[in-house]
N, C-alpha and C. Protein backbone atom coordinates (compact mmCIF):
# COMPACT_ATOMS: atom_id res chain seq x y z
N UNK A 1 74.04 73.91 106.15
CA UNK A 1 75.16 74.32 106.96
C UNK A 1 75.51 75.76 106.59
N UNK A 2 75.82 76.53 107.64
CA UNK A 2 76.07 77.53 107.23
C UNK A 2 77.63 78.15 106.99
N UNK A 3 77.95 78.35 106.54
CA UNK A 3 79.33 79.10 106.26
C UNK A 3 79.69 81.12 106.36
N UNK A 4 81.26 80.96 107.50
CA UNK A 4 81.20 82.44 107.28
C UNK A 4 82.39 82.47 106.46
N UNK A 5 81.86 83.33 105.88
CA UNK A 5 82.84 84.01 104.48
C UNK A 5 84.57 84.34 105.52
N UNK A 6 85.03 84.23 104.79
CA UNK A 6 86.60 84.57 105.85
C UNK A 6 87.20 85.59 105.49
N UNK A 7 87.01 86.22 104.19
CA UNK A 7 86.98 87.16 103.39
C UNK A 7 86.46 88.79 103.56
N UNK A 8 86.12 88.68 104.97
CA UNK A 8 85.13 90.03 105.65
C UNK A 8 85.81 91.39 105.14
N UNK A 9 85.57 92.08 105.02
CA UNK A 9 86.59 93.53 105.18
C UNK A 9 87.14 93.76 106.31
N UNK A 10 86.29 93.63 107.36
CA UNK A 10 87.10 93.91 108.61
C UNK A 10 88.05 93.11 109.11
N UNK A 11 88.00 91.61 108.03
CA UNK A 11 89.67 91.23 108.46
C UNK A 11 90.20 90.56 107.51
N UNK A 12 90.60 91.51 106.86
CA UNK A 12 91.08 91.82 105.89
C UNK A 12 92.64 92.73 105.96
N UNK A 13 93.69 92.41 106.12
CA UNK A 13 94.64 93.53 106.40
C UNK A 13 94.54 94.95 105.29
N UNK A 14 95.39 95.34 106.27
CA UNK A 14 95.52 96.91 105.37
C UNK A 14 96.63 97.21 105.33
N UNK A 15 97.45 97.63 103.88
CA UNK A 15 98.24 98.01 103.81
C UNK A 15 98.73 99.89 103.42
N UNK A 16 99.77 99.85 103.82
CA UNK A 16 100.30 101.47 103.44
C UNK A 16 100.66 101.67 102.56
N UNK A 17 100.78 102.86 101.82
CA UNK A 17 100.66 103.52 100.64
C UNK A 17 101.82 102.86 99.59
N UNK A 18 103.35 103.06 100.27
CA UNK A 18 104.23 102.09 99.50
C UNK A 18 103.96 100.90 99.08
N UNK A 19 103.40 99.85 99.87
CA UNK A 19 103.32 98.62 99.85
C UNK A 19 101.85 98.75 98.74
N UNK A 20 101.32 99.65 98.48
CA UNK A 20 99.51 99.52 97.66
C UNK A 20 100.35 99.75 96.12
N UNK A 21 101.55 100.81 96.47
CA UNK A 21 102.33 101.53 95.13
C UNK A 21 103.44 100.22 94.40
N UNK A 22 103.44 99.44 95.37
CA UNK A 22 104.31 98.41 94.91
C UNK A 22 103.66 97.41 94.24
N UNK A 23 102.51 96.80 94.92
CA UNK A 23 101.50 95.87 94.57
C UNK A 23 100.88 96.41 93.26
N UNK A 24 100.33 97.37 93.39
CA UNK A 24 100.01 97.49 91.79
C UNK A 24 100.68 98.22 90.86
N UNK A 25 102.24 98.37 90.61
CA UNK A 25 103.00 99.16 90.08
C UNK A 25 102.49 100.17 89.81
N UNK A 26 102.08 100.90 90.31
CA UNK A 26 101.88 102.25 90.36
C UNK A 26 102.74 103.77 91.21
N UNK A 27 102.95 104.39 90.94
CA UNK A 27 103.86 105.57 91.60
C UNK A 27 103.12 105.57 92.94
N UNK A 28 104.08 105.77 93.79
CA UNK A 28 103.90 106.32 95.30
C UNK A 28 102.87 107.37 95.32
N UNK A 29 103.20 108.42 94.58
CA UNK A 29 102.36 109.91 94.99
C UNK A 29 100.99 109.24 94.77
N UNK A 30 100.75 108.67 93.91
CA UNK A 30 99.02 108.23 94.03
C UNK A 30 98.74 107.97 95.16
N UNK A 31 99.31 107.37 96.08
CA UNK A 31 98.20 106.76 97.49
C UNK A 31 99.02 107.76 98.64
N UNK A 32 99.99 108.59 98.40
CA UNK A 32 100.37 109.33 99.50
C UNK A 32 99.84 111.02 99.49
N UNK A 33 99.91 111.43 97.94
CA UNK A 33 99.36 112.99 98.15
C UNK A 33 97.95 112.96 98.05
N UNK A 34 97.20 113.76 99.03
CA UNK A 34 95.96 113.19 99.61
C UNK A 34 94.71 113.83 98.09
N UNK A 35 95.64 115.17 97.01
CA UNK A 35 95.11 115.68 95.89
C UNK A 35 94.51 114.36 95.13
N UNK A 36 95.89 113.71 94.79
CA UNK A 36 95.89 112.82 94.02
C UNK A 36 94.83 111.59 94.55
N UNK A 37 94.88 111.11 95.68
CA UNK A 37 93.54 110.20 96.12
C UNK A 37 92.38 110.86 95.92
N UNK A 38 91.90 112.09 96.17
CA UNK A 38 91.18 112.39 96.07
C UNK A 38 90.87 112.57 94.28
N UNK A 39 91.77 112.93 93.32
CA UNK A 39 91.58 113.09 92.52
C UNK A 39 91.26 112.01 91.35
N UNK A 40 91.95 110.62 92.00
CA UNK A 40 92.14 109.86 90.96
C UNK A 40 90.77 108.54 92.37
N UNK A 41 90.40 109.36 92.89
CA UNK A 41 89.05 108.41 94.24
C UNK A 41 89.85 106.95 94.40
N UNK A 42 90.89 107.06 95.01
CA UNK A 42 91.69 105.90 95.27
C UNK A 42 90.91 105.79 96.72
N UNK A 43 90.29 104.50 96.90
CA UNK A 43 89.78 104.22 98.30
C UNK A 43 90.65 104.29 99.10
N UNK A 44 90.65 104.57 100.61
CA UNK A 44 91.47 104.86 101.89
C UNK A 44 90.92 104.66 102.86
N UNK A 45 91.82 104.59 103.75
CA UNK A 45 90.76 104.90 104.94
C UNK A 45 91.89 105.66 105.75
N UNK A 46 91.41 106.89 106.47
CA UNK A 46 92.30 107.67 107.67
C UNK A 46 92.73 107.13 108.94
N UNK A 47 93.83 106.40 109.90
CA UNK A 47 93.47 106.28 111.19
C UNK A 47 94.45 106.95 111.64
N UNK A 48 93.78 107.86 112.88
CA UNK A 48 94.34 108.90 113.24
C UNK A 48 95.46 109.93 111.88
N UNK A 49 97.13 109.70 111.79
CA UNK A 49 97.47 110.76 110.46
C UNK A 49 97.76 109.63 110.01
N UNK A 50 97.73 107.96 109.72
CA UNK A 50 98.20 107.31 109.21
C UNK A 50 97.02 106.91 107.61
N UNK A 51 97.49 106.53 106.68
CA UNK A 51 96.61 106.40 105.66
C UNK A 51 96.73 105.02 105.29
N UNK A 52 95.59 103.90 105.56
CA UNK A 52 95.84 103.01 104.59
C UNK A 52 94.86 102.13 103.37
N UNK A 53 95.12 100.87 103.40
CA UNK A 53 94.23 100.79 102.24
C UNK A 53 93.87 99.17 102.26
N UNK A 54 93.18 98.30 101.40
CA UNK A 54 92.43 97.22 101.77
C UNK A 54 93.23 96.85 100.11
N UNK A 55 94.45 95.99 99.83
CA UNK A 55 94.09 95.37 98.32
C UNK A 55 92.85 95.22 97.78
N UNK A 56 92.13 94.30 98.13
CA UNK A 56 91.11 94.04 97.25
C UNK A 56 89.90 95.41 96.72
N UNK A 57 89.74 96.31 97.19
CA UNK A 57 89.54 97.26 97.02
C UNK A 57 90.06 98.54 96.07
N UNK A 58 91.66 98.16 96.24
CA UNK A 58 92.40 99.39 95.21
C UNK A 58 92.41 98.09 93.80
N UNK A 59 92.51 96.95 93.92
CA UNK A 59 92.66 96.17 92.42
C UNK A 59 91.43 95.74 91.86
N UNK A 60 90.02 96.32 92.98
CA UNK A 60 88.61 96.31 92.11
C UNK A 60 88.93 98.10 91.36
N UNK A 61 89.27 99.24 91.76
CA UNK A 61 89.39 100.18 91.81
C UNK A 61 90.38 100.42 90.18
N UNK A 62 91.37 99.65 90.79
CA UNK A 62 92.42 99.61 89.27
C UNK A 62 91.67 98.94 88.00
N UNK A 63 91.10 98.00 88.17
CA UNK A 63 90.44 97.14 87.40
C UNK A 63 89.44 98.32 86.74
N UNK A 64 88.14 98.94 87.67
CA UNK A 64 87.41 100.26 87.08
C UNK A 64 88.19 101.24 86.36
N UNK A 65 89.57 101.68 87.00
CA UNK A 65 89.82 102.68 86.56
C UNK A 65 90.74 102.04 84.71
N UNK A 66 91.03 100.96 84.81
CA UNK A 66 91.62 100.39 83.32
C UNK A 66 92.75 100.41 83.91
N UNK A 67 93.66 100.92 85.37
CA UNK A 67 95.26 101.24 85.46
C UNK A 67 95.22 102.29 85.50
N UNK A 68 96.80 102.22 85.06
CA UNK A 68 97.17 104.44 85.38
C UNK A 68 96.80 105.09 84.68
N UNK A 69 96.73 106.28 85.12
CA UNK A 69 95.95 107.45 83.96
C UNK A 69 97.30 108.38 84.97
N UNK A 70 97.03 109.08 83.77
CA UNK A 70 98.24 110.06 83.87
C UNK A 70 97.31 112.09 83.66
């Protein structure tokens, strides 16, 4: 029997930067100043000027990175 995973990325919600800053207690400016994503490679994705993000992705990400780094 086959089984589909339900778990896809593509449906998967996405949340915005507050709600990613809340979930993993982490400061806002990480997922909103675009330096700091870029600097600290916080996954994103752009649609149109809105920025958001996939949990499971930023808490494999947190998990690599050990948490905050300052």
């Amino acid at each position: 029997m086959n089984h589909i995973e339900s778990h896809a990325p593509e449906a998967e919600p996405m949340v915005g930067a507050r709600q990613a800053a809340r979930l993993l207690n982490l400061p806002t400016y990480y997922f909103t100043k675009p330096r700091c994503r870029a600097s600290k490679r916080i996954p994103h994705y752009r649609i149109g000027q809105m920025v958001r993000f996939r949990m499971s992705e930023l808490t494999a990400w947190a998990a690599a990175e050990g948490g905050a780094h300052d």
